[in-house]
N, C-alpha and C. Protein backbone atom coordinates (compact mmCIF):
# COMPACT_ATOMS: atom_id res chain seq x y z
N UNK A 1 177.30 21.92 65.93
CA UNK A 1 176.83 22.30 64.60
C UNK A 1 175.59 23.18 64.70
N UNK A 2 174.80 23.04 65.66
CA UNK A 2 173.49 23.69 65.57
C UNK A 2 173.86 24.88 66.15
N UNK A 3 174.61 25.27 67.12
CA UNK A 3 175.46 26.37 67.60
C UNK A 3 175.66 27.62 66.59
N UNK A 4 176.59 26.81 65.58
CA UNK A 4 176.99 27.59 64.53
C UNK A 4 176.19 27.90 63.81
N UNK A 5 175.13 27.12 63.28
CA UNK A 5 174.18 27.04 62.55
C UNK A 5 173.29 28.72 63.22
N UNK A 6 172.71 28.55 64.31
CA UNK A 6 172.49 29.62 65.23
C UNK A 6 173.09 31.37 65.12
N UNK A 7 174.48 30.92 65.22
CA UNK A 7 175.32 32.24 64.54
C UNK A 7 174.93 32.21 63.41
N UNK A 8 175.02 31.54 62.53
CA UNK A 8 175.40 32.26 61.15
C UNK A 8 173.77 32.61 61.07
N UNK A 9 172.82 32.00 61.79
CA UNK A 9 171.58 33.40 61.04
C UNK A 9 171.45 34.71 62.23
N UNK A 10 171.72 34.33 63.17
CA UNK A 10 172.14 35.70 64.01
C UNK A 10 172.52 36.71 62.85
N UNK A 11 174.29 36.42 62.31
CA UNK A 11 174.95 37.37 61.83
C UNK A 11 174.17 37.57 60.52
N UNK A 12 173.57 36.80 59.91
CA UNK A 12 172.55 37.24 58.49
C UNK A 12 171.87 38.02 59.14
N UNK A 13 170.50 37.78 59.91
CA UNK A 13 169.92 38.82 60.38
C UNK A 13 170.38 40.21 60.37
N UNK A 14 171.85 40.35 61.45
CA UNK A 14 172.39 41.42 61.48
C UNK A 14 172.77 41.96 60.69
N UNK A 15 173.35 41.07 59.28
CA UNK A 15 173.83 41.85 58.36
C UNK A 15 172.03 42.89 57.43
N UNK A 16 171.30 42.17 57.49
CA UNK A 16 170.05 42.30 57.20
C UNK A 16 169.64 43.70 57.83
N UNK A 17 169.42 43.97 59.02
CA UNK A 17 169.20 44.98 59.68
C UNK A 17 170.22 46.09 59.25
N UNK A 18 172.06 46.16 59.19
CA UNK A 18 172.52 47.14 58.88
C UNK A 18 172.28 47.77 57.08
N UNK A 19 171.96 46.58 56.40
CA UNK A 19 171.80 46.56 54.75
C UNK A 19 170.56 47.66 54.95
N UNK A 20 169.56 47.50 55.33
CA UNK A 20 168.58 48.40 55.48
C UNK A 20 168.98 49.23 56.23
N UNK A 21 169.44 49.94 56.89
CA UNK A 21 169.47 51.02 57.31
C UNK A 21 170.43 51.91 56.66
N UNK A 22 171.74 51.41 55.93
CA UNK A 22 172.37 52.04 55.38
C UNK A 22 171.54 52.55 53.44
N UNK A 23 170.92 51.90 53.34
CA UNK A 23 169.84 52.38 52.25
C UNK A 23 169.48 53.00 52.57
N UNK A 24 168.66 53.86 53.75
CA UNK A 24 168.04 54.59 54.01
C UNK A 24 169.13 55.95 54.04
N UNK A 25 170.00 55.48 54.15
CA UNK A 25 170.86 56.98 54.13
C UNK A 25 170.79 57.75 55.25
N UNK A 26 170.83 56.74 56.48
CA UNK A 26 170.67 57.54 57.38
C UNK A 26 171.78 58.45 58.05
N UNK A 27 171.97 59.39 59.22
CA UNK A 27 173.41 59.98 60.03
C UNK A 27 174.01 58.46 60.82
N UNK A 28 175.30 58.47 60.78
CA UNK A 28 175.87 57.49 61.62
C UNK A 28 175.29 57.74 62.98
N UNK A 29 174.85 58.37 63.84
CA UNK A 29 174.71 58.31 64.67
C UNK A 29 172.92 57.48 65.04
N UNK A 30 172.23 58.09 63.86
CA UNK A 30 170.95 57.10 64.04
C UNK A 30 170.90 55.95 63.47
N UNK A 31 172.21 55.69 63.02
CA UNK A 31 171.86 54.33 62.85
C UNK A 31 172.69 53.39 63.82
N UNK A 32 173.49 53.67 64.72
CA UNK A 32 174.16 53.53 65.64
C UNK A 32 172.65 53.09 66.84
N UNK A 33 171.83 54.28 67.06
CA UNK A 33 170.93 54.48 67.95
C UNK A 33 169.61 52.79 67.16
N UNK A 34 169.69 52.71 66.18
CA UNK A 34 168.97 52.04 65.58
C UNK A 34 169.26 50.74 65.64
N UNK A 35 170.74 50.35 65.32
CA UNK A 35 171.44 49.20 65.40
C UNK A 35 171.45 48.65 66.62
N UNK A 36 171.26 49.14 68.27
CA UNK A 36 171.66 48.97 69.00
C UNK A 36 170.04 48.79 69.88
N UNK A 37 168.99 49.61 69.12
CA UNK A 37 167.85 49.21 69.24
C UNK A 37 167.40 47.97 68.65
N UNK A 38 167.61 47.32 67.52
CA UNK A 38 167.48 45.72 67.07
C UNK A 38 168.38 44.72 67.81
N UNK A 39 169.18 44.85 68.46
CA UNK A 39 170.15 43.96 69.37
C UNK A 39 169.35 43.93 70.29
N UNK A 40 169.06 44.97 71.11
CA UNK A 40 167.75 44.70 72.29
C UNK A 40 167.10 44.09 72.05
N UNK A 41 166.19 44.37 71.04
CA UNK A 41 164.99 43.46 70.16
C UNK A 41 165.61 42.15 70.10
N UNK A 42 166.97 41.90 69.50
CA UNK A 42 167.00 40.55 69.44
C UNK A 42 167.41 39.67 70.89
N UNK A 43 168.25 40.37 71.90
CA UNK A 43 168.54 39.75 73.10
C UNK A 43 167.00 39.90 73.84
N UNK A 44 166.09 40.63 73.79
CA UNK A 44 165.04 40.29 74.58
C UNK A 44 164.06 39.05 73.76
N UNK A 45 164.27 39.15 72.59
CA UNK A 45 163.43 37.31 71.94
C UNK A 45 164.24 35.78 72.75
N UNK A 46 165.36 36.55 72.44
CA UNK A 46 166.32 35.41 72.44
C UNK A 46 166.80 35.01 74.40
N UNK A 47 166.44 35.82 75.50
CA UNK A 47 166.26 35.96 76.65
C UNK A 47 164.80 34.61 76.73
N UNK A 48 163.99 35.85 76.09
CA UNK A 48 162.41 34.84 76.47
C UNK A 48 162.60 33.70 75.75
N UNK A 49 162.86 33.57 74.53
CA UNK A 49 162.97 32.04 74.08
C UNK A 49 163.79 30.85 75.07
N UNK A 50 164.91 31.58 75.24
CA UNK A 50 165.88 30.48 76.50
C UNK A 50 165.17 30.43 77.12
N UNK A 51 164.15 31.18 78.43
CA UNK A 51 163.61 30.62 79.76
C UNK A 51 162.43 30.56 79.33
N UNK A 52 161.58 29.83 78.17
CA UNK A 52 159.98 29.93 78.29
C UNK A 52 159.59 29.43 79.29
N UNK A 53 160.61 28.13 79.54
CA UNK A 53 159.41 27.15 80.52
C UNK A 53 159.53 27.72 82.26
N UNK A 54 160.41 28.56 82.49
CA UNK A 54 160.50 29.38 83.30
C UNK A 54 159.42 30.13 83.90
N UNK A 55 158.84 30.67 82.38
CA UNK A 55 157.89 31.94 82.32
C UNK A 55 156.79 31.70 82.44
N UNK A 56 157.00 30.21 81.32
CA UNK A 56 155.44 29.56 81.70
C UNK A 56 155.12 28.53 83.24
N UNK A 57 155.83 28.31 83.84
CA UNK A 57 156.12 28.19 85.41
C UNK A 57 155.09 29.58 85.99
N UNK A 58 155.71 30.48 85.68
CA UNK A 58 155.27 31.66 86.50
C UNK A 58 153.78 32.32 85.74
N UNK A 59 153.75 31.96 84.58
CA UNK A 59 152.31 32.25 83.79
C UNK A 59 151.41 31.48 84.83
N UNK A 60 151.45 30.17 85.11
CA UNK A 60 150.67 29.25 85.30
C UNK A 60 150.73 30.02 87.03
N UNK A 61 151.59 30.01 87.58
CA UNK A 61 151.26 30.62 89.06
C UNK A 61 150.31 31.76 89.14
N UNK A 62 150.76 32.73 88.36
CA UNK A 62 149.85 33.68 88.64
C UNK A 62 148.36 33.42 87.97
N UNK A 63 148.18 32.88 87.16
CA UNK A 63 146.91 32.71 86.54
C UNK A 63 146.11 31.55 87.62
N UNK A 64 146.71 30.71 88.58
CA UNK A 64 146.31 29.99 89.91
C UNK A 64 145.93 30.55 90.78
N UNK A 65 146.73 31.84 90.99
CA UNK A 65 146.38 32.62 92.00
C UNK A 65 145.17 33.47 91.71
N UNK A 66 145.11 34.13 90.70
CA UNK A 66 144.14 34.96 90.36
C UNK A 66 142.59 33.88 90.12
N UNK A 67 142.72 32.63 89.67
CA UNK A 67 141.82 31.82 89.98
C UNK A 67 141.47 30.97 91.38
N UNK A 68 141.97 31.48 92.25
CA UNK A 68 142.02 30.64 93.75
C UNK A 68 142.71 29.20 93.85
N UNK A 69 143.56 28.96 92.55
CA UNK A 69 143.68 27.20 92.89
C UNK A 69 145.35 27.11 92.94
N UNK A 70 145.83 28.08 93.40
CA UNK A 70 147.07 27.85 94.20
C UNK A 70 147.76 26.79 95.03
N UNK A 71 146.80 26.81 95.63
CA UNK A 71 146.94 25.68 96.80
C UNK A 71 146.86 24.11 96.66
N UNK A 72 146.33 24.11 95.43
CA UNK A 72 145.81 22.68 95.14
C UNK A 72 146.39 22.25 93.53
N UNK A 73 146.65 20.97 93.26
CA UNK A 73 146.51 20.28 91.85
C UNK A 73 146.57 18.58 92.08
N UNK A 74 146.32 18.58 91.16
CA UNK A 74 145.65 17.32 90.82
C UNK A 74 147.12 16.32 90.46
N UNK A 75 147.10 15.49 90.71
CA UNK A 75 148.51 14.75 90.80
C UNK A 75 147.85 13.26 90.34
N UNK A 76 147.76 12.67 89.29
CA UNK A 76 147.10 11.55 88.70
C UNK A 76 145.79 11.67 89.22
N UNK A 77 145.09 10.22 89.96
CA UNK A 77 144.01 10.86 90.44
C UNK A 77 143.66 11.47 91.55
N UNK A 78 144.71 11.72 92.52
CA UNK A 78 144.75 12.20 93.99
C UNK A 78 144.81 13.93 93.70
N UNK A 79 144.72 14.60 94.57
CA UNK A 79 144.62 16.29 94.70
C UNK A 79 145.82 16.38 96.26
N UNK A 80 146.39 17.09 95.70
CA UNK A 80 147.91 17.60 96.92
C UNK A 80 147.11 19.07 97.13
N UNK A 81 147.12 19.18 98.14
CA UNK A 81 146.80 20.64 98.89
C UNK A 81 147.88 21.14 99.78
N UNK A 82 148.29 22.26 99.39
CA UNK A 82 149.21 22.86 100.67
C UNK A 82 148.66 23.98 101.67
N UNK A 83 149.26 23.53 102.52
CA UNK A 83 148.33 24.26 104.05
C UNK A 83 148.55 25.73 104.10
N UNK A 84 147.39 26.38 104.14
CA UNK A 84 147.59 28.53 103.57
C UNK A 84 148.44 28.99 104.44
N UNK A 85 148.12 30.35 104.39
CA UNK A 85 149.04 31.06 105.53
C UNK A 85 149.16 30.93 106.69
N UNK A 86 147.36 30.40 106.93
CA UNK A 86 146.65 30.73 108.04
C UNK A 86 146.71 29.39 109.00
N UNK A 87 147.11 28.59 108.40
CA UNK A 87 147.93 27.45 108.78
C UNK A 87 146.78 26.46 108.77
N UNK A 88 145.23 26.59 108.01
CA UNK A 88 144.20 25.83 107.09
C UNK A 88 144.37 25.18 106.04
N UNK A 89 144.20 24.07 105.49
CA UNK A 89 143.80 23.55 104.10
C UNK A 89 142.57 23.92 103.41
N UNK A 90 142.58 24.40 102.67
CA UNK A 90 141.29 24.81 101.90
C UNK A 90 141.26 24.32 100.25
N UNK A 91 140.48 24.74 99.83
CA UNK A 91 139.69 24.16 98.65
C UNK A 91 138.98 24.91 97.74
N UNK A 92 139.23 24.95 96.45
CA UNK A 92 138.14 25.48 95.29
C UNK A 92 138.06 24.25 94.62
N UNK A 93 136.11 24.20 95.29
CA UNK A 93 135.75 23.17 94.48
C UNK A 93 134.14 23.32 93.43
N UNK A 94 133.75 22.96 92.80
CA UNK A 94 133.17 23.55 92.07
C UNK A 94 131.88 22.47 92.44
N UNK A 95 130.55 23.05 92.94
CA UNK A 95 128.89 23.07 93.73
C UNK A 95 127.95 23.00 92.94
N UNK A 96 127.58 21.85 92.11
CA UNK A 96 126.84 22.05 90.85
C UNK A 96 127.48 22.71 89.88
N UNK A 97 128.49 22.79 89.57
CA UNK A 97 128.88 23.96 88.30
C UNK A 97 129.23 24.94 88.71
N UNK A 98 129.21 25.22 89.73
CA UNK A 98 129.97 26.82 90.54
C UNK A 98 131.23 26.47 91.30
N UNK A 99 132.00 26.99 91.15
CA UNK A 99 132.82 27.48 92.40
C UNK A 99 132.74 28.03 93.59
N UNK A 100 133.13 27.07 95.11
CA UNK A 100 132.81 27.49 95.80
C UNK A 100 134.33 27.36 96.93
N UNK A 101 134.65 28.14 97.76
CA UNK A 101 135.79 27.99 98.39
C UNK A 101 135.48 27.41 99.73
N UNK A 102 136.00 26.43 99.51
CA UNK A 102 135.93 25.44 101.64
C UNK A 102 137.24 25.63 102.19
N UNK A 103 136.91 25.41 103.50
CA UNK A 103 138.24 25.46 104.31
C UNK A 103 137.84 23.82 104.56
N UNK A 104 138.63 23.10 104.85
CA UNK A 104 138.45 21.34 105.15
C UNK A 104 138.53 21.80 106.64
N UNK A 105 137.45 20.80 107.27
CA UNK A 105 137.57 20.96 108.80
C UNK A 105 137.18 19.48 109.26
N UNK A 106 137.93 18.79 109.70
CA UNK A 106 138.19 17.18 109.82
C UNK A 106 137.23 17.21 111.40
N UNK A 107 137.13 18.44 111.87
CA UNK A 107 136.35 18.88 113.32
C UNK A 107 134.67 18.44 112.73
N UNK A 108 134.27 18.90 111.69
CA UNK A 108 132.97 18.98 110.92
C UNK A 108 132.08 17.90 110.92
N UNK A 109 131.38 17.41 112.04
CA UNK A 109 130.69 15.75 111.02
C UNK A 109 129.96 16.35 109.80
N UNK A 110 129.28 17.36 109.15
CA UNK A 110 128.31 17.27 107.85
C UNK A 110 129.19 18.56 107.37
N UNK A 111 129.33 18.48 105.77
CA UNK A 111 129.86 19.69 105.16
C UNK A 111 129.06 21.14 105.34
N UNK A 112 128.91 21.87 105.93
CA UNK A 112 128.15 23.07 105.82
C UNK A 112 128.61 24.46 104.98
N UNK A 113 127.77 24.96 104.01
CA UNK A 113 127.82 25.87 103.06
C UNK A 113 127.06 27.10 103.98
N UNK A 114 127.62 27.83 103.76
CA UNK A 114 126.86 29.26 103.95
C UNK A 114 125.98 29.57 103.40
N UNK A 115 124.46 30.28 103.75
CA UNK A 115 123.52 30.38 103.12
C UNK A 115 123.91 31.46 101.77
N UNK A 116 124.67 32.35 101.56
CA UNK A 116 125.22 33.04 100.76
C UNK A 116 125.64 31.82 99.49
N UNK A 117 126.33 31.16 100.25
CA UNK A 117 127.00 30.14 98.86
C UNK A 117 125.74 29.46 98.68
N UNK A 118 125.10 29.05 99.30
CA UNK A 118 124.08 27.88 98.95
C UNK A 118 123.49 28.45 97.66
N UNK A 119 123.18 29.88 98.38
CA UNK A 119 122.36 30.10 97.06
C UNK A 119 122.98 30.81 95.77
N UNK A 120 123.88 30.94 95.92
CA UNK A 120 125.10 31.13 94.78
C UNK A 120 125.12 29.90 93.92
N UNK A 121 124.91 28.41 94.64
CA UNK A 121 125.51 27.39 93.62
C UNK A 121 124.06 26.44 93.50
N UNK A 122 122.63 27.61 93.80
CA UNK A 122 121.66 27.04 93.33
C UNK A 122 121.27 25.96 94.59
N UNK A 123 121.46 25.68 95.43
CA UNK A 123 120.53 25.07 95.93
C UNK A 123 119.29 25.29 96.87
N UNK A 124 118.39 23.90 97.08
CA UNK A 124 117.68 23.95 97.56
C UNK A 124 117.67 24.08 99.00
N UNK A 125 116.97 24.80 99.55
CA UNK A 125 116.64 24.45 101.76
C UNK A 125 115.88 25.40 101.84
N UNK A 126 114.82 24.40 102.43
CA UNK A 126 113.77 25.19 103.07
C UNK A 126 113.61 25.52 104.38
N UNK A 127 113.96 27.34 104.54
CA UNK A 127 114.12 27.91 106.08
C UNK A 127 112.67 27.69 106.57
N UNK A 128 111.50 27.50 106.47
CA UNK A 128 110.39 26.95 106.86
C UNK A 128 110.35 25.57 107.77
N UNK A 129 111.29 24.52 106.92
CA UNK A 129 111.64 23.30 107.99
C UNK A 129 111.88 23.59 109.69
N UNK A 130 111.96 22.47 110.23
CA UNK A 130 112.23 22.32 111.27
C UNK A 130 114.14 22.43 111.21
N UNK A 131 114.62 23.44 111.71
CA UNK A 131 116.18 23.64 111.51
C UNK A 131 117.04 22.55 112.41
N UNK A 132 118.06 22.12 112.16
CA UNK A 132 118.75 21.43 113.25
C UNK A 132 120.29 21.99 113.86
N UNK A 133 120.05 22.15 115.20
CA UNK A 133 120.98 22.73 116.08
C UNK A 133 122.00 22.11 116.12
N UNK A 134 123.03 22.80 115.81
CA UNK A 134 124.43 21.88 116.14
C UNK A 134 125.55 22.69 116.66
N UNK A 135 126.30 22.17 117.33
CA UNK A 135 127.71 22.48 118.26
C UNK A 135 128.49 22.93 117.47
N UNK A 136 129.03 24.38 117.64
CA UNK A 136 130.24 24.93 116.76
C UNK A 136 131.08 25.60 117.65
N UNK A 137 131.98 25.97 117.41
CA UNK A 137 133.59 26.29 118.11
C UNK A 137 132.45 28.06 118.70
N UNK A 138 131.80 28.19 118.03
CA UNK A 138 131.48 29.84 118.51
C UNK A 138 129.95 29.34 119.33
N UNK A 139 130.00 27.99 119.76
CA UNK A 139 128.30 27.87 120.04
C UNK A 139 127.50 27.02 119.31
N UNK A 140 126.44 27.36 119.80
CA UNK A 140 124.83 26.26 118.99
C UNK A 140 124.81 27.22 118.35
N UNK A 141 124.31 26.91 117.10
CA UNK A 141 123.77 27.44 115.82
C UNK A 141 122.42 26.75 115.27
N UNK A 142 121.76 27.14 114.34
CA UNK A 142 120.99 26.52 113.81
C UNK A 142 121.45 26.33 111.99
N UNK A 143 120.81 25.25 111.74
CA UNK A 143 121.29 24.96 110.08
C UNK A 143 120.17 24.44 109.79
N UNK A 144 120.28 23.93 108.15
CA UNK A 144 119.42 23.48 107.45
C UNK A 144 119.60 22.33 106.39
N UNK A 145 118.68 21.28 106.47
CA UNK A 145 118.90 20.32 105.79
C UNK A 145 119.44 20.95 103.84
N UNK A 146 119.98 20.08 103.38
CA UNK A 146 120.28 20.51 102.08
C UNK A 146 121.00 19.01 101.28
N UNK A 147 121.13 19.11 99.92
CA UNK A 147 121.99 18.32 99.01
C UNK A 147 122.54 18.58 98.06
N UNK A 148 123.79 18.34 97.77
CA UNK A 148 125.12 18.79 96.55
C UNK A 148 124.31 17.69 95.78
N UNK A 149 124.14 17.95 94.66
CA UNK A 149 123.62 16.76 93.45
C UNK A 149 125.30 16.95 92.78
N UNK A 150 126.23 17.54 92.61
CA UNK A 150 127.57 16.78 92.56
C UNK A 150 128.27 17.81 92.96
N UNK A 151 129.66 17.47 93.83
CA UNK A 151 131.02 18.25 93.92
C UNK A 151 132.30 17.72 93.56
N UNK A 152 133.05 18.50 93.27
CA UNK A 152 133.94 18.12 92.44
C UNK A 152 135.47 18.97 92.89
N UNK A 153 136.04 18.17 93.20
CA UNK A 153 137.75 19.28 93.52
C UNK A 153 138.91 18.38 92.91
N UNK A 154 139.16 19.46 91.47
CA UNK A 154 140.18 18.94 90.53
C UNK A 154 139.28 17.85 90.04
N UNK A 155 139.95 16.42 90.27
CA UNK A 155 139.99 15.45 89.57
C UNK A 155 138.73 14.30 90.52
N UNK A 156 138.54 14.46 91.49
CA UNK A 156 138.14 13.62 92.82
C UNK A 156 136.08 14.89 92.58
N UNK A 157 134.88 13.63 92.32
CA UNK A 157 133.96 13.94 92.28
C UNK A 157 132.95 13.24 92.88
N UNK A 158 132.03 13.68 93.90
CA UNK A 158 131.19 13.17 94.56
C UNK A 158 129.92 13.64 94.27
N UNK A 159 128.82 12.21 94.24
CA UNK A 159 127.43 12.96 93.88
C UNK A 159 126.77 12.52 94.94
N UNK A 160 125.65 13.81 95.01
CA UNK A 160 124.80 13.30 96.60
C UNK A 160 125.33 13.07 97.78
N UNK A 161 125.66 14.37 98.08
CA UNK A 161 126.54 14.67 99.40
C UNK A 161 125.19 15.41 100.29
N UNK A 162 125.41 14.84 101.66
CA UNK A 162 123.75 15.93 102.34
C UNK A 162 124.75 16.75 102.65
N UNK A 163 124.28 17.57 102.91
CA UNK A 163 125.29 18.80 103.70
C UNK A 163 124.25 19.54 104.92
N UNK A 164 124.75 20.37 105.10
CA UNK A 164 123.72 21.46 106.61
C UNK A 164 124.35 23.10 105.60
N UNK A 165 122.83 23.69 105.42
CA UNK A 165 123.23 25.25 105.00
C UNK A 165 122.98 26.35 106.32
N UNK A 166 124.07 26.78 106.55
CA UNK A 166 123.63 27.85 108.25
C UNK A 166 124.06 29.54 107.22
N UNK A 167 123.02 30.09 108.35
CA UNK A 167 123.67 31.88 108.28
C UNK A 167 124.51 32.35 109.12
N UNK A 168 125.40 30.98 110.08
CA UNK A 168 126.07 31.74 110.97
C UNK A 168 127.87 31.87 110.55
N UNK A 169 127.46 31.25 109.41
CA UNK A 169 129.14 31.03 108.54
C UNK A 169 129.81 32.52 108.03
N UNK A 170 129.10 33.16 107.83
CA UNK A 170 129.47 34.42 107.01
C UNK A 170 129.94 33.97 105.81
N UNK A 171 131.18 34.21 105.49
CA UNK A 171 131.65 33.61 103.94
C UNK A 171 132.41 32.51 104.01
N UNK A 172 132.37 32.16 105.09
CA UNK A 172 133.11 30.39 105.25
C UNK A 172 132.26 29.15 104.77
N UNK A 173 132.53 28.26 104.37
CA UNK A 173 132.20 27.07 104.03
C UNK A 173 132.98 25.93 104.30
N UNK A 174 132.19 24.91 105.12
CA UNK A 174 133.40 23.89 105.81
C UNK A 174 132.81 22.28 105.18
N UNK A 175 133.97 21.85 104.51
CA UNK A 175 134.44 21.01 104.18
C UNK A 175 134.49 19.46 105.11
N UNK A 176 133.29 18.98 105.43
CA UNK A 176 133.66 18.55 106.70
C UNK A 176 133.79 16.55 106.51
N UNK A 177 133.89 15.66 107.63
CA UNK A 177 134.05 14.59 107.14
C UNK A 177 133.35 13.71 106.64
N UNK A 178 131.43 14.05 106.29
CA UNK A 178 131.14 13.36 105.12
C UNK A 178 131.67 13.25 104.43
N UNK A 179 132.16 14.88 103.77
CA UNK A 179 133.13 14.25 102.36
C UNK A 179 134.44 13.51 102.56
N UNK A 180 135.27 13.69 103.50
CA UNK A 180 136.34 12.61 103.86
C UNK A 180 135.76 11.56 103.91
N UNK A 181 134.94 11.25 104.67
CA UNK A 181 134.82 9.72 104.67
C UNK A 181 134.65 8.92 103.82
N UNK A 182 133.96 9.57 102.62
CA UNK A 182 134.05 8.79 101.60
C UNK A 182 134.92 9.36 100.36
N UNK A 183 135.91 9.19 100.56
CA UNK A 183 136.85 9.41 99.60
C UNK A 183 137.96 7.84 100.01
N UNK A 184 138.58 7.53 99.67
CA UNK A 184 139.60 6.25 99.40
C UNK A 184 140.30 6.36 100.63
N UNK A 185 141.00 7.68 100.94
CA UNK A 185 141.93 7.93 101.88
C UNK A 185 142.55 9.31 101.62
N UNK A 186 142.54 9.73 102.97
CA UNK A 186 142.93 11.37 103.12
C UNK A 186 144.18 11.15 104.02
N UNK A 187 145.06 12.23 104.26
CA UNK A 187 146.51 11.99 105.18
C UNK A 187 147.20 13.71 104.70
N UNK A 188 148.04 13.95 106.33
CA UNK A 188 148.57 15.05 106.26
C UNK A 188 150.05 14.63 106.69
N UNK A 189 150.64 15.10 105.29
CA UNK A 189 152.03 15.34 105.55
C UNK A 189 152.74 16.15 104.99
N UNK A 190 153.28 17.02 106.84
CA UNK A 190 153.84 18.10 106.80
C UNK A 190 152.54 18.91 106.60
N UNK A 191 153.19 20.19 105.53
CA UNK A 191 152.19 20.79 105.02
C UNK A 191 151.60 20.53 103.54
N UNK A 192 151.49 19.46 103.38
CA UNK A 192 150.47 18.89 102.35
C UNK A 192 149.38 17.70 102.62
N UNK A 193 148.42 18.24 102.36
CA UNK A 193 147.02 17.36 102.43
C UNK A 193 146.91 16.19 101.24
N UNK A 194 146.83 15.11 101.25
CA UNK A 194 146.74 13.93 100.09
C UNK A 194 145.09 13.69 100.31
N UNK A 195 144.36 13.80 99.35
CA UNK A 195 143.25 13.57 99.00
C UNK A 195 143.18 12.45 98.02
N UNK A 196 142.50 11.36 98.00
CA UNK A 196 142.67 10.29 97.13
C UNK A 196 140.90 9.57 97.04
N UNK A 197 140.88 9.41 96.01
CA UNK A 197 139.30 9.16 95.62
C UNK A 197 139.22 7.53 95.76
């Protein structure tokens, strides 16, 4: 019934569209060109109406991507991450109110921010301190004491995280297992990361 119901305002419509054009007095041929231009019009509504949730599938991807959070959503209160190209888990998580992008490095004992991000998301460290040296895949480095007063990825939020701010990161920021450790429980399977608060 709703089928039919469907046709019969289709064919009103249509009759609607030729009623007006034949008032106008137009040549058969532009109204041919005209008639056949409102059928488009109506198979392209009637296209997008059938697949919205399709579209909005693909709205929502690209608007993830263009926001960095592709990789990640929030799944009740846990966060699913899928592992990048680069065959990393990473993260947009937001540093006081900013956005900041981590790669998770389970290698990491203290989270370290790049002095670039540090001071992007406002914090404090004083390069005057006494710096502390630590072991990295490229060498000793030097870093700097620091504190997240809150971070937050998706749904899962931690306040008063110490972290280490170095200049030897360039635009990396590592995610390291302070913040795992205190989260509920972390686990990799396959290529998805389970984060659970």
């Amino acid at each position: 019934m709703e089928t039919g119901g469907q046709i019969v305002y289709a064919i009103g419509a249509l009759v609607l569209v030729i009623a007006a054009l034949a008032a106008r007095r137009i040549s058969l041929g532009e109204t041919v060109r005209m008639l056949l231009a409102w059928i488009a019009i109506f198979a392209l509504l009637f296209v997008l109406f059938s697949f919205r949730g399709e579209f909005k599938q693909i709205w929502n991807r690209v608007t993830a991507d263009l926001a960095g959070t592709a990789n990640q959503k929030a799944s009740g209160s846990s966060v699913e991450l899928t592992r990048g190209d680069d065959g990393h888990f990473s993260v947009l998580a937001n540093v006081n109110g900013r956005p900041v992008r981590f790669l998770i490095d389970s290698g990491a004992t203290i989270t370290t921010l790049s002095s670039e991000s540090a001071d992007a998301a406002g914090l404090d460290f004083d390069r005057s301190d006494y710096p502390v040296i630590v072991s990295t895949a490229n060498g000793r480095a030097k870093s700097w004491r620091a504190n997240i007063n809150s971070i937050k990825v998706e749904t899962i939020v931690m306040n008063d995280l110490n972290i280490h701010v170095s200049d030897n990161l360039g635009d990396v920021n590592l995610l390291g297992m302070n913040f795992l450790d205190r989260l509920g429980s972390w686990r990799v399977q396959g290529d998805k990361m389970i984060l659970e608060p």
